[in-house]
C-alpha atoms as a PDB file:
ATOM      1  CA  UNK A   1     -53.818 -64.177  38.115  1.00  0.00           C
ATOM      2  CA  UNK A   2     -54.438 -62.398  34.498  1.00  0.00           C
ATOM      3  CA  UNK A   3     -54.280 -65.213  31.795  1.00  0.00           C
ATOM      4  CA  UNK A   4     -52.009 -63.788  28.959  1.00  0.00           C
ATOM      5  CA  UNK A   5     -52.928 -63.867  25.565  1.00  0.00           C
ATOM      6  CA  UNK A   6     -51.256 -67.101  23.760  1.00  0.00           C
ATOM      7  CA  UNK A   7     -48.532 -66.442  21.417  1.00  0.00           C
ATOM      8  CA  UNK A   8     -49.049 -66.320  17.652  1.00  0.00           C
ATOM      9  CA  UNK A   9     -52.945 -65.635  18.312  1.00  0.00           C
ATOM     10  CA  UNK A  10     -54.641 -62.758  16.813  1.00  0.00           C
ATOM     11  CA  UNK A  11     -55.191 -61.595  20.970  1.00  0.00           C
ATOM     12  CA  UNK A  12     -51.112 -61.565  20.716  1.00  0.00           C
ATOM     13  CA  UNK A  13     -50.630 -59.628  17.652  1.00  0.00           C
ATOM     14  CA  UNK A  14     -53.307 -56.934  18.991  1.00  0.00           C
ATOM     15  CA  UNK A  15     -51.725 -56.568  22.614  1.00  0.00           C
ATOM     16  CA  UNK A  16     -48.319 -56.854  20.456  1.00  0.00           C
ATOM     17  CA  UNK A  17     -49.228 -53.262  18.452  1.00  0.00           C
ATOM     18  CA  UNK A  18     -50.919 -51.522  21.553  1.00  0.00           C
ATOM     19  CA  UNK A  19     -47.459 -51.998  23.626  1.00  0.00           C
ATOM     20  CA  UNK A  20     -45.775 -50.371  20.473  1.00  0.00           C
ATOM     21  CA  UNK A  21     -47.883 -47.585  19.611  1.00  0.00           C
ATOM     22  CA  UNK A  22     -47.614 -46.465  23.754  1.00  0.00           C
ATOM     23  CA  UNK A  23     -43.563 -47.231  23.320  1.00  0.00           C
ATOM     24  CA  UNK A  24     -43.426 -44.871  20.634  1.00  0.00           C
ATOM     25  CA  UNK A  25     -45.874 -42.477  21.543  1.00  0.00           C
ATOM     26  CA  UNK A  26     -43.712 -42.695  24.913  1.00  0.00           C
ATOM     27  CA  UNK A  27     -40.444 -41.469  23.255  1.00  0.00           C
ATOM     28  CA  UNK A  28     -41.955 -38.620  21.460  1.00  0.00           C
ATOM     29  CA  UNK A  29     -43.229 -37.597  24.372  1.00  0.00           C
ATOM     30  CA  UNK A  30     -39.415 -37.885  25.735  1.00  0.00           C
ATOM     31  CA  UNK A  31     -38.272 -35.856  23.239  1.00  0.00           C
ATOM     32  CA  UNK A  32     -40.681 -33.065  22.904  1.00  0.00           C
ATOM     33  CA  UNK A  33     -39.958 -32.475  26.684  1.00  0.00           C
ATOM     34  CA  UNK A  34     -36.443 -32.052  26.431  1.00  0.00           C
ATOM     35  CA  UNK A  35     -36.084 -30.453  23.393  1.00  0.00           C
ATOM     36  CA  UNK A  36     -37.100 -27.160  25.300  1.00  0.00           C
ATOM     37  CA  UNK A  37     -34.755 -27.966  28.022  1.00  0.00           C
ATOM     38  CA  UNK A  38     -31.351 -26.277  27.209  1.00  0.00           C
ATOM     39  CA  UNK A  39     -28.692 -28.270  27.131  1.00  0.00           C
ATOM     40  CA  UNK A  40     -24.922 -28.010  29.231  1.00  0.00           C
ATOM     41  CA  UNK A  41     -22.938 -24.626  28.105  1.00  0.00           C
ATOM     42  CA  UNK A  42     -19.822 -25.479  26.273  1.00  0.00           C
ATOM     43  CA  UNK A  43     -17.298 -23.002  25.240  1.00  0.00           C
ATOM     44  CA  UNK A  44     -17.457 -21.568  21.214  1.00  0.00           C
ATOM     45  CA  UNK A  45     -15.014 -22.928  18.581  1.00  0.00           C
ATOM     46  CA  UNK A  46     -13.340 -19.804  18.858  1.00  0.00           C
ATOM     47  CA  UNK A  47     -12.974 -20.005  23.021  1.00  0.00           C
ATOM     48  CA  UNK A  48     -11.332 -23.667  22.985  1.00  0.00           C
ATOM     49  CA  UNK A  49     -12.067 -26.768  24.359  1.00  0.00           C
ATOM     50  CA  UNK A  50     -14.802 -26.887  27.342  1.00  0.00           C
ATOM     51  CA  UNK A  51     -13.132 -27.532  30.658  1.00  0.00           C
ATOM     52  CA  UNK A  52      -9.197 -26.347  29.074  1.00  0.00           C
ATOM     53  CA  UNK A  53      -9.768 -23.163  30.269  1.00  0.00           C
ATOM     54  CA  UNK A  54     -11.873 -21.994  33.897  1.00  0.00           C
ATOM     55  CA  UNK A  55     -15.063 -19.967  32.695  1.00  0.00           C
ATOM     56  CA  UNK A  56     -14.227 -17.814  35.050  1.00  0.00           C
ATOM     57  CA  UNK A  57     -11.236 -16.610  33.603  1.00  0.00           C
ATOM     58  CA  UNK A  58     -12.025 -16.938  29.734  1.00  0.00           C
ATOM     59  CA  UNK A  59     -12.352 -13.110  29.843  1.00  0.00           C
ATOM     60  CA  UNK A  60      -9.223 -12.547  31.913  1.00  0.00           C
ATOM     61  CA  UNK A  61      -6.035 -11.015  30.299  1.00  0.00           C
ATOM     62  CA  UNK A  62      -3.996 -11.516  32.761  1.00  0.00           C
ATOM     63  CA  UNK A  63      -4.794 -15.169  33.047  1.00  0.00           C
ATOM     64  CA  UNK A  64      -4.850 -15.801  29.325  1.00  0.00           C
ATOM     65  CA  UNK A  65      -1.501 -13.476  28.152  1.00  0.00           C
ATOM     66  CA  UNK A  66       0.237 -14.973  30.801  1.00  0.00           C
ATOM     67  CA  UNK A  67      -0.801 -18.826  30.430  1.00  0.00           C
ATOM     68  CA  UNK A  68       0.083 -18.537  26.736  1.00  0.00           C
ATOM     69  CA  UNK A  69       3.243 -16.605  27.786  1.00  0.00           C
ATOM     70  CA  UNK A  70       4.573 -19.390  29.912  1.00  0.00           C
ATOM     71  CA  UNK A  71       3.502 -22.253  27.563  1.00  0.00           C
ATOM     72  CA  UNK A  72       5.636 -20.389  24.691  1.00  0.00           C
ATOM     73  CA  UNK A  73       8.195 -19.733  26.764  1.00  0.00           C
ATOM     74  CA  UNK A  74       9.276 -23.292  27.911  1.00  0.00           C
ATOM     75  CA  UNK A  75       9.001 -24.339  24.647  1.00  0.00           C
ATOM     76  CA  UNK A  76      11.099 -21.726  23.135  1.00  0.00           C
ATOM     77  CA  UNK A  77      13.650 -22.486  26.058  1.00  0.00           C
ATOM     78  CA  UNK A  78      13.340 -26.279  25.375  1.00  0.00           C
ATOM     79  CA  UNK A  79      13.979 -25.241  21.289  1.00  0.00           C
ATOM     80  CA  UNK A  80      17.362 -23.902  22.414  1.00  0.00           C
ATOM     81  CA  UNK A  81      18.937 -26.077  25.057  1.00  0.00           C
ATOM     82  CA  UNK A  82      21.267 -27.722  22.248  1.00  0.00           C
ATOM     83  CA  UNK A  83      22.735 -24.347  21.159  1.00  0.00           C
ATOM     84  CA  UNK A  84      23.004 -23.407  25.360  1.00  0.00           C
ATOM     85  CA  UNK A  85      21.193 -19.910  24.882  1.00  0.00           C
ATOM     86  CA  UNK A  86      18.404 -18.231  26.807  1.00  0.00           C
ATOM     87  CA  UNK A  87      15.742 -16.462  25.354  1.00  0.00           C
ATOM     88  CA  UNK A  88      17.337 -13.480  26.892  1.00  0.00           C
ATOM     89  CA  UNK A  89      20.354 -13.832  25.080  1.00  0.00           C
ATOM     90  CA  UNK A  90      18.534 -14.567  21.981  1.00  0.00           C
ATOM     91  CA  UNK A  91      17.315 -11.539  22.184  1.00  0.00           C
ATOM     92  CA  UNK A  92      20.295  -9.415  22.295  1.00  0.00           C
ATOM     93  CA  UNK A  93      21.628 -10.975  19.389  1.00  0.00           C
ATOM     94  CA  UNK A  94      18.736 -10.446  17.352  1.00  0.00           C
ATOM     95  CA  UNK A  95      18.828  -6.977  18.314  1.00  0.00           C
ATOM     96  CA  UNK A  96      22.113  -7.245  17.603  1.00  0.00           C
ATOM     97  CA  UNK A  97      22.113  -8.107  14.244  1.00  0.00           C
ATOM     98  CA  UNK A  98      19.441  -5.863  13.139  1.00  0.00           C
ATOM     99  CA  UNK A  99      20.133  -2.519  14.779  1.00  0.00           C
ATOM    100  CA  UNK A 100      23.723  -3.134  15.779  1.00  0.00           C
ATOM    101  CA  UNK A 101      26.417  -2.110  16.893  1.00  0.00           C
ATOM    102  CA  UNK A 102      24.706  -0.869  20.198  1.00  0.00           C
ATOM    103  CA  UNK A 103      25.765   0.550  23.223  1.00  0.00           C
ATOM    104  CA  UNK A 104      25.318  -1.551  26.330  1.00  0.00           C
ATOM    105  CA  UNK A 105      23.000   1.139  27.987  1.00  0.00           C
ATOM    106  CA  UNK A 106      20.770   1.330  24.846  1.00  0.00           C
ATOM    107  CA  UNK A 107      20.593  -2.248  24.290  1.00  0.00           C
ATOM    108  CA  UNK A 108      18.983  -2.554  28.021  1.00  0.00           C
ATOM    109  CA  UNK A 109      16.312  -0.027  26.528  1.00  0.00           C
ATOM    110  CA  UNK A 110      15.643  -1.656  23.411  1.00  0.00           C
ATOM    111  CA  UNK A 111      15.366  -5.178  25.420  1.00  0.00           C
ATOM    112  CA  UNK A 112      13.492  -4.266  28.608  1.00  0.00           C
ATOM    113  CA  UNK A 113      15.913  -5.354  30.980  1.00  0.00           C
ATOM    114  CA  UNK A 114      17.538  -3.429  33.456  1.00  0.00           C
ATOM    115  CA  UNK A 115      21.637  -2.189  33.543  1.00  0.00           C
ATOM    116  CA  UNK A 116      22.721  -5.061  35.929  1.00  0.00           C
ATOM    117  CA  UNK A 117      21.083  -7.823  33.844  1.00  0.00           C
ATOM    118  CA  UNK A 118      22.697  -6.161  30.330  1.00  0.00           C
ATOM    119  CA  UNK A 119      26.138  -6.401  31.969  1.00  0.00           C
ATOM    120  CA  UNK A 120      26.087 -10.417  33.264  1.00  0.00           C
ATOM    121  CA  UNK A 121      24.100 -11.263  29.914  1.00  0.00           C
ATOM    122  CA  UNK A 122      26.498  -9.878  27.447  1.00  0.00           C
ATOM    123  CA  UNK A 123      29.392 -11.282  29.966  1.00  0.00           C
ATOM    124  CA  UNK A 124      28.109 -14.797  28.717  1.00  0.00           C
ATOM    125  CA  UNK A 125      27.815 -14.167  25.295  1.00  0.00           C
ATOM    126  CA  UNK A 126      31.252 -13.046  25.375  1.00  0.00           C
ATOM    127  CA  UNK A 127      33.387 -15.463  26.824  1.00  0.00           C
ATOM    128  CA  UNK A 128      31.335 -17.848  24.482  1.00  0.00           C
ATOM    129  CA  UNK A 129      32.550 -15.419  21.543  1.00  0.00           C
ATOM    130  CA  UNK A 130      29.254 -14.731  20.593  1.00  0.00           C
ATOM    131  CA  UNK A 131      29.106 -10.693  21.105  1.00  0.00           C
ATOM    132  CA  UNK A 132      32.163  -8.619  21.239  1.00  0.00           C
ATOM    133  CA  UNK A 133      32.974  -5.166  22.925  1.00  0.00           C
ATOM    134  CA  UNK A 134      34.509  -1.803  21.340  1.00  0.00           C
ATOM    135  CA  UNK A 135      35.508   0.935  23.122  1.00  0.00           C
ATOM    136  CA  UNK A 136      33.235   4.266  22.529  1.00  0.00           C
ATOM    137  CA  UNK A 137      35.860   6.528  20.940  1.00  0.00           C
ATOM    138  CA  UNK A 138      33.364   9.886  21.761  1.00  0.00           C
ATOM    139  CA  UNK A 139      33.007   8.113  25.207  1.00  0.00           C
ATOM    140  CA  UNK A 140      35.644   5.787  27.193  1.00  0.00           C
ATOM    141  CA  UNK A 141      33.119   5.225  29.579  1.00  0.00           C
ATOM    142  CA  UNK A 142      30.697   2.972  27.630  1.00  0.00           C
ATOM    143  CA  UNK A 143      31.218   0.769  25.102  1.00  0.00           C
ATOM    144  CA  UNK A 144      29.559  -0.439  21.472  1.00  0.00           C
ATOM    145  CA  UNK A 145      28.536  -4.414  21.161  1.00  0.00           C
ATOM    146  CA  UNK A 146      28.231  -6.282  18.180  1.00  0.00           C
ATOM    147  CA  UNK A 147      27.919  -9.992  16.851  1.00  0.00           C
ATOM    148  CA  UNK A 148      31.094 -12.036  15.854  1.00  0.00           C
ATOM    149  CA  UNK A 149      31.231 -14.303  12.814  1.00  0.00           C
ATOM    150  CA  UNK A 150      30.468 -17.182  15.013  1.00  0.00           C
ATOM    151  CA  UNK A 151      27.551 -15.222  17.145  1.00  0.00           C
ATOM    152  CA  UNK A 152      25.936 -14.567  13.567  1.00  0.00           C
ATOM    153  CA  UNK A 153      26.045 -18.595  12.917  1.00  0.00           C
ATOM    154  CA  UNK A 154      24.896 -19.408  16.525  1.00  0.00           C
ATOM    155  CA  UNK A 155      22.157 -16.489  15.295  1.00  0.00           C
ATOM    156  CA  UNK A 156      21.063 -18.000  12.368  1.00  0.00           C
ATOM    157  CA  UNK A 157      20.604 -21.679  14.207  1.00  0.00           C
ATOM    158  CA  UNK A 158      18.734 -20.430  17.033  1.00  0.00           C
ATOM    159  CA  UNK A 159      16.171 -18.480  14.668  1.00  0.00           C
ATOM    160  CA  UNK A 160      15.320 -21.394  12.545  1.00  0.00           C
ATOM    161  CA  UNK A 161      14.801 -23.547  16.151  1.00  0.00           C
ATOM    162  CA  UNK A 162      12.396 -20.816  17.551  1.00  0.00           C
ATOM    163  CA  UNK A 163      10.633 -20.066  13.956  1.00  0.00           C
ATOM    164  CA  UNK A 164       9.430 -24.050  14.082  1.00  0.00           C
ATOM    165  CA  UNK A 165       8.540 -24.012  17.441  1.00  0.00           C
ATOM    166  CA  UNK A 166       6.427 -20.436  16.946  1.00  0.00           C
ATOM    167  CA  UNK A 167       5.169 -21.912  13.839  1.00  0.00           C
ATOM    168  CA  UNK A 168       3.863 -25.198  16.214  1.00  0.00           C
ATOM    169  CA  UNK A 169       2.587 -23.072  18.713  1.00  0.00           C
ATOM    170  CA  UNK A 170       0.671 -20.823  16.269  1.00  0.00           C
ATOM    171  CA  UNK A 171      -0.554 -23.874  14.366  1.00  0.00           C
ATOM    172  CA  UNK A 172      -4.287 -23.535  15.937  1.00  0.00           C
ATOM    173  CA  UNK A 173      -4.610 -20.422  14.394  1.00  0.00           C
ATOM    174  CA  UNK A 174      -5.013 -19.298  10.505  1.00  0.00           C
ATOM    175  CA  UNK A 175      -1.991 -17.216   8.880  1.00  0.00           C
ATOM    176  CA  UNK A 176      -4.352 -14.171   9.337  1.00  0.00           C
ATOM    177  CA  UNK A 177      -5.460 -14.945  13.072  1.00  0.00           C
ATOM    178  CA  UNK A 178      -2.342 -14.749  13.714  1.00  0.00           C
ATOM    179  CA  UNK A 179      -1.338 -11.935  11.760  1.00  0.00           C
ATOM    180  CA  UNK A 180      -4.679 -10.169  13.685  1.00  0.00           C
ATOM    181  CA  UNK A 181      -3.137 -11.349  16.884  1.00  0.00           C
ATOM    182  CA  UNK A 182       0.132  -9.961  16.072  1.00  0.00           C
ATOM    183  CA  UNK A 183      -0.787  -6.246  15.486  1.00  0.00           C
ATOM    184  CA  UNK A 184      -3.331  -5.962  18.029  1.00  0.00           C
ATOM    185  CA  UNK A 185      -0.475  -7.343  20.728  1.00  0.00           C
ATOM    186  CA  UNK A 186       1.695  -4.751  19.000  1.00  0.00           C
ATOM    187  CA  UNK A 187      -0.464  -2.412  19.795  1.00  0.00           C
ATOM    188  CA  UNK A 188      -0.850  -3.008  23.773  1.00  0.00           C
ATOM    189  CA  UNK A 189       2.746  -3.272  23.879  1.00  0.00           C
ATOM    190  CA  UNK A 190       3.231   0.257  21.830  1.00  0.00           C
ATOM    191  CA  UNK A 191       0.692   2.007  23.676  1.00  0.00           C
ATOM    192  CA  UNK A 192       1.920   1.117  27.086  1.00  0.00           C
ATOM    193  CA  UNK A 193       5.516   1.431  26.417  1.00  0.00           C
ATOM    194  CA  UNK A 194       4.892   4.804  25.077  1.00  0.00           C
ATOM    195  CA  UNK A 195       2.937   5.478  28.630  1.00  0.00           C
ATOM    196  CA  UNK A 196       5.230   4.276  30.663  1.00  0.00           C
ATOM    197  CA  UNK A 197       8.244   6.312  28.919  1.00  0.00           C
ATOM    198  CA  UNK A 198       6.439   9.777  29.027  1.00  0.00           C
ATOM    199  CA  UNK A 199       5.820   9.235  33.023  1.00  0.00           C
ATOM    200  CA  UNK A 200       9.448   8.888  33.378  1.00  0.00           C
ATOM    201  CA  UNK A 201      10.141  11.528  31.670  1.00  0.00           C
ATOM    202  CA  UNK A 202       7.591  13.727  33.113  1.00  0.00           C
ATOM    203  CA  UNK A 203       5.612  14.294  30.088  1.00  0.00           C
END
């Protein structure tokens, strides 16, 4: 059996400073190696936190409009459960109110939805008094819609609800992310909505 060096000798003290100088020339050693070695792949600032989102899908527009979409959407929803509205609804009245009185056909148009839906939406609003309907004096068949004094209130509540919960939503993003954001979705929509209207009309 090796006899070890006793403690506090000078033996000690130089087997003490040999184990050292290997430790440390150990770690650089260590180091150097995995310095070259490239480390896991984590998502940009900009591309959110690593593991949120499948890599596989960080570049999909489908996935990403549509995850976004829903996440909005049942908080907008949530946002107006006190005042008993639907986003739908919501946004008839806000058409409403800014391009108003409408005809029921035209109102579809502006909102997307088709003839059947316009009819049982605006049915709602008015039994709750919120819309109101006037016959078309050029047309007896179709009818204008417009807000009532109490559908402009009910208006002006819901918009502050959704404007907080838009402005929580958006908070990740700067004032001009978001304003980026905004045009260049304003732009797919445009562009596609203008497609899709010149194929039905055969243009």
């Amino acid at each position: 059996m090796p006899r070890l060096p006793r403690k506090g000798s000078s033996e000690h003290s130089r087997q003490q400073k040999e184990d050292s100088s290997k430790s440390a020339s150990a770690a650089d050693t260590f180091e150097a190696a995995n310095a070259t070695k490239p480390g896991p792949v984590h998502s940009s600032a900009g591309e959110g936190a690593p593991g949120v989102v499948p890599a596989c899908l960080t570049h999909s527009a489908g996935y990403l409009m549509n995850y976004n979409a829903k996440i909005i959407r049942e908080r907008l929803e949530a946002a107006l459960e006190p005042l008993h509205l639907s986003l739908r609804e919501l946004g008839i009245m806000r058409i409403l109110e800014s391009e108003g009185p409408l005809l029921q056909n035209e109102l579809g148009k502006r909102q997307g939805i088709d003839r059947t839906s316009v009819v049982q939406l605006v049915d709602q609003l008015e039994k709750r008094e919120l819309v109101q309907r006037s016959q078309n004096r050029d047309d007896r068949r179709s009818k204008f819609l417009f807000l009532t004094p109490r559908g402009r209130k009910t208006l002006s509540q819901a918009v502050r609800l959704v404007e907080k919960e838009q402005k929580s939503f958006l908070s990740p993003l700067s004032a001009a992310e978001w304003e980026t954001m905004r045009i260049l979705l304003l732009k797919l929509l445009s562009s596609h909505l203008l497609a899709e209207s010149q194929d039905s009309n055969g243009v």
